[in-house]
Protein backbone atom coordinates (compact mmCIF):
# COMPACT_ATOMS: atom_id res chain seq x y z
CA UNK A 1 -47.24 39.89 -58.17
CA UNK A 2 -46.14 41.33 -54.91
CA UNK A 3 -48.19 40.33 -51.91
CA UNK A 4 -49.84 42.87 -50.25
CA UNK A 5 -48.85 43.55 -46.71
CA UNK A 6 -51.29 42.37 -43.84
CA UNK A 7 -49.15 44.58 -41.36
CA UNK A 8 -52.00 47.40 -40.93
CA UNK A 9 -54.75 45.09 -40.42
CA UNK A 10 -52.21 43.49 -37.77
CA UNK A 11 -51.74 46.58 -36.42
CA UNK A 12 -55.60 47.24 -35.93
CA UNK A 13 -56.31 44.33 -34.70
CA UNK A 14 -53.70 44.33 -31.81
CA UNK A 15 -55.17 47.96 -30.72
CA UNK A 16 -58.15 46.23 -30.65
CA UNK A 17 -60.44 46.07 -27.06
CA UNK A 18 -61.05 42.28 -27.57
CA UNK A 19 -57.66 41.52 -28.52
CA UNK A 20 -55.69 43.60 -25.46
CA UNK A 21 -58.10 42.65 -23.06
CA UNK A 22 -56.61 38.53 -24.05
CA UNK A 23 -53.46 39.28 -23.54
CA UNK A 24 -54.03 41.07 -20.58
CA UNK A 25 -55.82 37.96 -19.28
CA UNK A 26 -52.55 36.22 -20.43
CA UNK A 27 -49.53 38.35 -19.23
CA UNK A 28 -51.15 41.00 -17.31
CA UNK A 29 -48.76 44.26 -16.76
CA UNK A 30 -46.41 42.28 -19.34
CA UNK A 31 -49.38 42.65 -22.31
CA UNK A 32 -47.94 46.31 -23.64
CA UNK A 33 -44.33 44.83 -24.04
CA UNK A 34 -45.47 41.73 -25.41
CA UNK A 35 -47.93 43.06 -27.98
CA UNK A 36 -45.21 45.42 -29.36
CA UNK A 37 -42.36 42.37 -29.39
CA UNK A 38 -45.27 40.82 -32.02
CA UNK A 39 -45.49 43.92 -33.98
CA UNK A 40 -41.13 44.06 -33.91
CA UNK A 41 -41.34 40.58 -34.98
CA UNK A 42 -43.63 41.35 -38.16
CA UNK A 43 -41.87 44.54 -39.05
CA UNK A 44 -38.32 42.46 -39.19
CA UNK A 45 -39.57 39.96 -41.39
CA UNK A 46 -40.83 40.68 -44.64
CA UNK A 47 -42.87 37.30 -45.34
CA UNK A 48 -44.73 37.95 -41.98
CA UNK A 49 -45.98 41.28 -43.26
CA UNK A 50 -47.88 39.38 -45.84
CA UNK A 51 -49.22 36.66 -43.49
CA UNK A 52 -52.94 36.14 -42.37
CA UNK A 53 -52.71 38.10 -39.36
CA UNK A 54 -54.78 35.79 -37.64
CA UNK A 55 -53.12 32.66 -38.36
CA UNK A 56 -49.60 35.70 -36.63
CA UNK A 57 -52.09 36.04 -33.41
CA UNK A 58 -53.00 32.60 -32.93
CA UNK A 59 -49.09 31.90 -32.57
CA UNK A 60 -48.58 35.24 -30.55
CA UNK A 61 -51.43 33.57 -27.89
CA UNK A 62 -49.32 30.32 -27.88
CA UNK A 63 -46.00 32.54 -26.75
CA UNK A 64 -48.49 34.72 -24.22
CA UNK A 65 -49.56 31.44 -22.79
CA UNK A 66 -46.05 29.64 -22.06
CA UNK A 67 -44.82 33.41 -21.28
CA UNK A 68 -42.23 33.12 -23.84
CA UNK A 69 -41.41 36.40 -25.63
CA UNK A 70 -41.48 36.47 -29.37
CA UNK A 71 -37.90 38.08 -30.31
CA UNK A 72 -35.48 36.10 -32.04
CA UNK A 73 -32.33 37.60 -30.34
CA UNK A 74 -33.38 36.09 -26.93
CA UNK A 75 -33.94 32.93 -28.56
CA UNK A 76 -36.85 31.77 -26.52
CA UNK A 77 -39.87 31.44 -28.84
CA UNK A 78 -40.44 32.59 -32.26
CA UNK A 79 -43.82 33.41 -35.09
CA UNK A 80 -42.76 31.44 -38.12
CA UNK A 81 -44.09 31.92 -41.88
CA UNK A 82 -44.36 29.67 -44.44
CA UNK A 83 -47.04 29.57 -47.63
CA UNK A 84 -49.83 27.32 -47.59
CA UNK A 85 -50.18 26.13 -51.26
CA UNK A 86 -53.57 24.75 -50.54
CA UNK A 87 -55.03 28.32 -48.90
CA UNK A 88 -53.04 30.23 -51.18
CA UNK A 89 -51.76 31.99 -48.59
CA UNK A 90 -49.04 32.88 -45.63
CA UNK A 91 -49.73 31.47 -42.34
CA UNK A 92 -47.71 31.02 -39.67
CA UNK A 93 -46.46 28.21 -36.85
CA UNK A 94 -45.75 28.81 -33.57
CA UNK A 95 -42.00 27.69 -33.23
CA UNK A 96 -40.72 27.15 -29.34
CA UNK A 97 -37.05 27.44 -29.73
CA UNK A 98 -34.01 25.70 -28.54
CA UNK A 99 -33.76 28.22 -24.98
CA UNK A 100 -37.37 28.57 -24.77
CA UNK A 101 -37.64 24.41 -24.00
CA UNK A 102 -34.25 24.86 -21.83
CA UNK A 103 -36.33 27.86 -20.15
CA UNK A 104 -39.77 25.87 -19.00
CA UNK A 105 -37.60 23.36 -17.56
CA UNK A 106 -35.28 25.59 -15.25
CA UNK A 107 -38.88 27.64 -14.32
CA UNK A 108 -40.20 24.19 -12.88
CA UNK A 109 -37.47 23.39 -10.41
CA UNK A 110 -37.57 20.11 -10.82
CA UNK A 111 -34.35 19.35 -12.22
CA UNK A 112 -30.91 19.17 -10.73
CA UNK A 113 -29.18 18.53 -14.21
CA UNK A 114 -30.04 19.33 -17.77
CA UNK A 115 -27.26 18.23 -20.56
CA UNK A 116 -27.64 18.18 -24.32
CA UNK A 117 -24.70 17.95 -26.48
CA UNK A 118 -23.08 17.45 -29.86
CA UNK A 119 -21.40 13.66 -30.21
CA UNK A 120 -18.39 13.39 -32.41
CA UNK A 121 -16.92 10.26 -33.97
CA UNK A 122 -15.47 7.90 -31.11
CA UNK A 123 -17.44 9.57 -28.09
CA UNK A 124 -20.05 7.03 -27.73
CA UNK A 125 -18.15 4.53 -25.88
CA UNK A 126 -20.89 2.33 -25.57
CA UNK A 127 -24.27 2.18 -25.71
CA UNK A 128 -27.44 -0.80 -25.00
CA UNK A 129 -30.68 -0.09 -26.33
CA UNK A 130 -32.70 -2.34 -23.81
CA UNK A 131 -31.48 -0.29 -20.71
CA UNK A 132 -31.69 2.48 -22.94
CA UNK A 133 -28.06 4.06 -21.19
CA UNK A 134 -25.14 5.44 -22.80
CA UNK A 135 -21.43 6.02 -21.99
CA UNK A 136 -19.94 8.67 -23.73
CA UNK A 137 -16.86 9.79 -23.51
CA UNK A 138 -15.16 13.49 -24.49
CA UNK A 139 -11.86 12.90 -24.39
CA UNK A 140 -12.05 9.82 -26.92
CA UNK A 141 -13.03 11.89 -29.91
CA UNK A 142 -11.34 10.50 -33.09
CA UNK A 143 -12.43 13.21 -35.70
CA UNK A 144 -14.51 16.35 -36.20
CA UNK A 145 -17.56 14.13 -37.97
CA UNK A 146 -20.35 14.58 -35.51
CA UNK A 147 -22.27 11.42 -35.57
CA UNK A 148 -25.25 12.29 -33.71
CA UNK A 149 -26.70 14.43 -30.86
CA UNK A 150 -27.59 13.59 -26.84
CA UNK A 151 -29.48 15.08 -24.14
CA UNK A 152 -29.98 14.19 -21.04
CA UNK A 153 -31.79 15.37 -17.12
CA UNK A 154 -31.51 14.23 -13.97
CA UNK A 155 -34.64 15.23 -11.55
CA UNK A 156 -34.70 16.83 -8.21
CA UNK A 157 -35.97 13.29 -6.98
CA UNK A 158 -32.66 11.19 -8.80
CA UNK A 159 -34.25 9.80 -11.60
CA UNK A 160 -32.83 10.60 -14.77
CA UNK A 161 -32.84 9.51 -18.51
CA UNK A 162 -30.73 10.08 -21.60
CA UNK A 163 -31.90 10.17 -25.29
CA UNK A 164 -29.33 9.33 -28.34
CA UNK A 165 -30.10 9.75 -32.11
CA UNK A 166 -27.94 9.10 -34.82
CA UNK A 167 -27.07 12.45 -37.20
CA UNK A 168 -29.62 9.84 -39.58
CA UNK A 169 -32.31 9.52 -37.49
CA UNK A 170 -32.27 13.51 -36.83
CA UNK A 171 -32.39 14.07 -40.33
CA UNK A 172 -35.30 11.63 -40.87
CA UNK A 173 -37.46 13.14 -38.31
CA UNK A 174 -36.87 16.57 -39.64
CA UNK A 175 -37.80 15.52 -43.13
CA UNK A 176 -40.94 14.17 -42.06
CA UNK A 177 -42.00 17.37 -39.38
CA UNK A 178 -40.36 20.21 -40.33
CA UNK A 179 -41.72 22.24 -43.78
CA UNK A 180 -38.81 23.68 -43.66
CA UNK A 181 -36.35 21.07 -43.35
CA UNK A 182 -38.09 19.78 -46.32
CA UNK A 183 -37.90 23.24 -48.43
CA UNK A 184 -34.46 23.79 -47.59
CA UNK A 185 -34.43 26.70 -46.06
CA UNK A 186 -34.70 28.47 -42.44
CA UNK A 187 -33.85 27.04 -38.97
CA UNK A 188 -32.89 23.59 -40.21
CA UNK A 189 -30.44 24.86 -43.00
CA UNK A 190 -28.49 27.75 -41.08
CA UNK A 191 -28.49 25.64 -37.86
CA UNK A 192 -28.41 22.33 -38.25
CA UNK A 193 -27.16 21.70 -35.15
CA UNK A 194 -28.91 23.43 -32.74
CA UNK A 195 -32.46 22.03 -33.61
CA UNK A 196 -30.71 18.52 -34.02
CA UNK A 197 -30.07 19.27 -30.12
CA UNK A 198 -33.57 21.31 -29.25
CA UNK A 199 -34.87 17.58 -31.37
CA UNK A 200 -33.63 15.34 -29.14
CA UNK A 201 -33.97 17.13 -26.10
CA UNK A 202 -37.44 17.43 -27.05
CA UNK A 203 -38.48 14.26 -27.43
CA UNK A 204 -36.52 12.97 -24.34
CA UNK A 205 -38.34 15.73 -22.47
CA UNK A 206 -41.88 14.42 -24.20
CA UNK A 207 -41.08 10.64 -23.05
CA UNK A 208 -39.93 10.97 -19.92
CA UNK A 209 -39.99 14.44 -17.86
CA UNK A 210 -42.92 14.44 -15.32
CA UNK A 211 -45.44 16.84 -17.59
CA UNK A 212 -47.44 19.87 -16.32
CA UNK A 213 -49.76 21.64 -18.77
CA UNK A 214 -47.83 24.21 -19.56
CA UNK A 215 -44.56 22.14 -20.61
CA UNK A 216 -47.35 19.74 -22.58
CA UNK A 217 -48.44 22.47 -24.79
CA UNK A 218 -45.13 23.54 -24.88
CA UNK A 219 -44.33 20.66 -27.28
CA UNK A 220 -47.87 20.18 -29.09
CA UNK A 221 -47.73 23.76 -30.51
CA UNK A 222 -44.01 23.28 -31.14
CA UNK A 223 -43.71 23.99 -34.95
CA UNK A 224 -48.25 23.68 -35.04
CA UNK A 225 -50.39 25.74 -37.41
CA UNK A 226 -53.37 26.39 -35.42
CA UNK A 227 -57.12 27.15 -36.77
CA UNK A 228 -59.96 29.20 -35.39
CA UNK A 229 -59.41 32.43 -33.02
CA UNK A 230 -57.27 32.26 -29.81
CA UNK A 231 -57.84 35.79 -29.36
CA UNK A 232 -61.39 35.38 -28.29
CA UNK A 233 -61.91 35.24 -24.11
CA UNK A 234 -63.74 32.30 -24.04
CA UNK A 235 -61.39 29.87 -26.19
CA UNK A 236 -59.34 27.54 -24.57
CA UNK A 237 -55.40 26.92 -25.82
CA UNK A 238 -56.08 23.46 -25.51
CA UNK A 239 -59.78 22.96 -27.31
CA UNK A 240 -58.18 24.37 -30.62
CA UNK A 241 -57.81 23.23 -33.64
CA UNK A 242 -54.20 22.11 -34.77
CA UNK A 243 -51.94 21.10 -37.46
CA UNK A 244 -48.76 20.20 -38.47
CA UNK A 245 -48.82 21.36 -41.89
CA UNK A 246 -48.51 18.56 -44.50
CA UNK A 247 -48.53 15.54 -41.65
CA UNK A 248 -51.41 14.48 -40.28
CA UNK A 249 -49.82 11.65 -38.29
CA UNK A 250 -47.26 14.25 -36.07
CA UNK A 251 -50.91 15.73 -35.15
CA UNK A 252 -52.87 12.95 -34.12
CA UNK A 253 -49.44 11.64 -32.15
CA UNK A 254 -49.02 14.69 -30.03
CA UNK A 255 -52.98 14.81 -29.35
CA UNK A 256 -52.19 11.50 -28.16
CA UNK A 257 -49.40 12.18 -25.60
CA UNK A 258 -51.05 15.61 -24.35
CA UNK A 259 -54.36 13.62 -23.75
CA UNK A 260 -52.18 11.00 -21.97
CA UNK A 261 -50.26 13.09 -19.68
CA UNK A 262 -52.70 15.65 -18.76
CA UNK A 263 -55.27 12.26 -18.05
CA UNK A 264 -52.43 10.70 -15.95
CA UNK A 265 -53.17 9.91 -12.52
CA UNK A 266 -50.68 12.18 -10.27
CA UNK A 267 -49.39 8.82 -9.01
CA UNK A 268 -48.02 7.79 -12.35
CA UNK A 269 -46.08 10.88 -12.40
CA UNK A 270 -42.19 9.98 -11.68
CA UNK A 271 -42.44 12.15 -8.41
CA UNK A 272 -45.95 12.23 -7.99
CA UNK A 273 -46.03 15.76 -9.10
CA UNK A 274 -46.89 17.43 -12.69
CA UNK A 275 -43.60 19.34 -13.97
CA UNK A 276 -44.85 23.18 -14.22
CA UNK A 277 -47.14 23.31 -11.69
């Protein structure tokens, strides 16, 4: 059977009072432009026309929050479907893609250098896992086999950090966060290497970049399915539900680390400042 299309309940819903006078709270004199990006989004993609349109604005709320428009041709954030076997039904993750992270970061100031790259066989020159630093070099490529993927920032205040993972360890993760890594199709499959990069970058950024709020979220809602209703006024982004669909652990780990770094003292922070203030 065919599903039916959600898009003109969608469509009602976003010319709703409640639901303009959110994203007005949100974006302000962006709101128009924004709400019709969401309604682009749905009409190019024929498994979000049958999604709960809900579960679409909870995700479009994420996007309005970090200011991240929802169009994959800019390549900032992105409203992704999948079916829910257990609700018998399409819902939808926020997804912050690989220029939307790169984006938060150059918005804060705070860092003089921002590197991620693809390493091929015989670039890692050497590498110890106490001090956690890594020489690569580019010129000393042997072959065209990529062996794994870096990134690396250097703050406004000199410290910096660089995270390494193995083409393995990549693969691992995604198997065990990403639905659809594990169905075989989407980001994962027609760009491997891209997310391998927006991975590792990720979790570098997650360990060690001074956090703010909005970069914090940033990387809980990354790939989250979120319950309830973010389009009501008096629901907080950061009071909702969430889940990363078929892993309960990813959930309760990123609870963790948002909890942690929003509870940090400011004096913990590397420069004694939160990142997107």
């Amino acid at each position: 059977t065919m599903a039916t299309t959600t898009l003109p309940q969608l469509k009602s819903l976003l010319n709703g009072d409640s639901v303009k006078t959110r994203f007005n709270e949100i974006l302000g004199k962006k709101a128009p432009g924004f709400i019709s990006s969401v309604i682009s989004a749905v009409n190019g993609n024929t498994m979000l026309q049958t999604a709960d349109p809900q579960s679409i604005l909870n995700s479009a709320v994420i996007a309005a929050t970090l200011d991240l428009p929802i169009n994959s041709n800019l390549g900032l954030s992105a409203i992704v479907p999948y079916y829910d076997s257990k609700l018998r039904t399409t819902v939808t993750q926020f997804q912050l893609m690989y220029k939307g992270l790169i984006e938060l970061c150059l918005r804060s100031g705070q860092f003089s250098s921002l590197i991620d790259e693809v390493v091929y066989e015989g670039q890692l020159v050497k590498k110890n896992k106490f001090t956690g630093e890594y020489i690569f070099d580019e010129d000393s490529k042997t072959s065209d086999k990529v062996i794994g993927y870096m990134a690396y920032f250097r703050l406004v205040n000199g410290f910096e950090k660089t995270h390494y993972m193995t083409v393995g360890e990549v693969e691992a993760h995604a198997k065990k966060y990403s639905q659809s890594y594990k169905k075989g199709f989407g980001v994962w499959k027609d760009d491997f290497d891209t997310m391998a990069r927006k991975t590792v970058l990720k979790l570098l950024l997650a360990k060690y970049a001074p956090k703010s709020i909005e970069m914090q979220r940033a990387i809980t809602f990354d790939q989250a399915t979120i319950k309830g209703d973010l389009t009501q006024q008096d629901t907080s982004v950061d009071e909702v539900e969430i889940e990363y669909v078929d892993n309960d652990t990813a959930t309760d780990r990123l609870r963790e680390m948002a909890v942690e770094a929003v509870e940090q003292p400011e004096s913990e922070n590397v420069n004694g400042q939160g990142l997107f203030e």
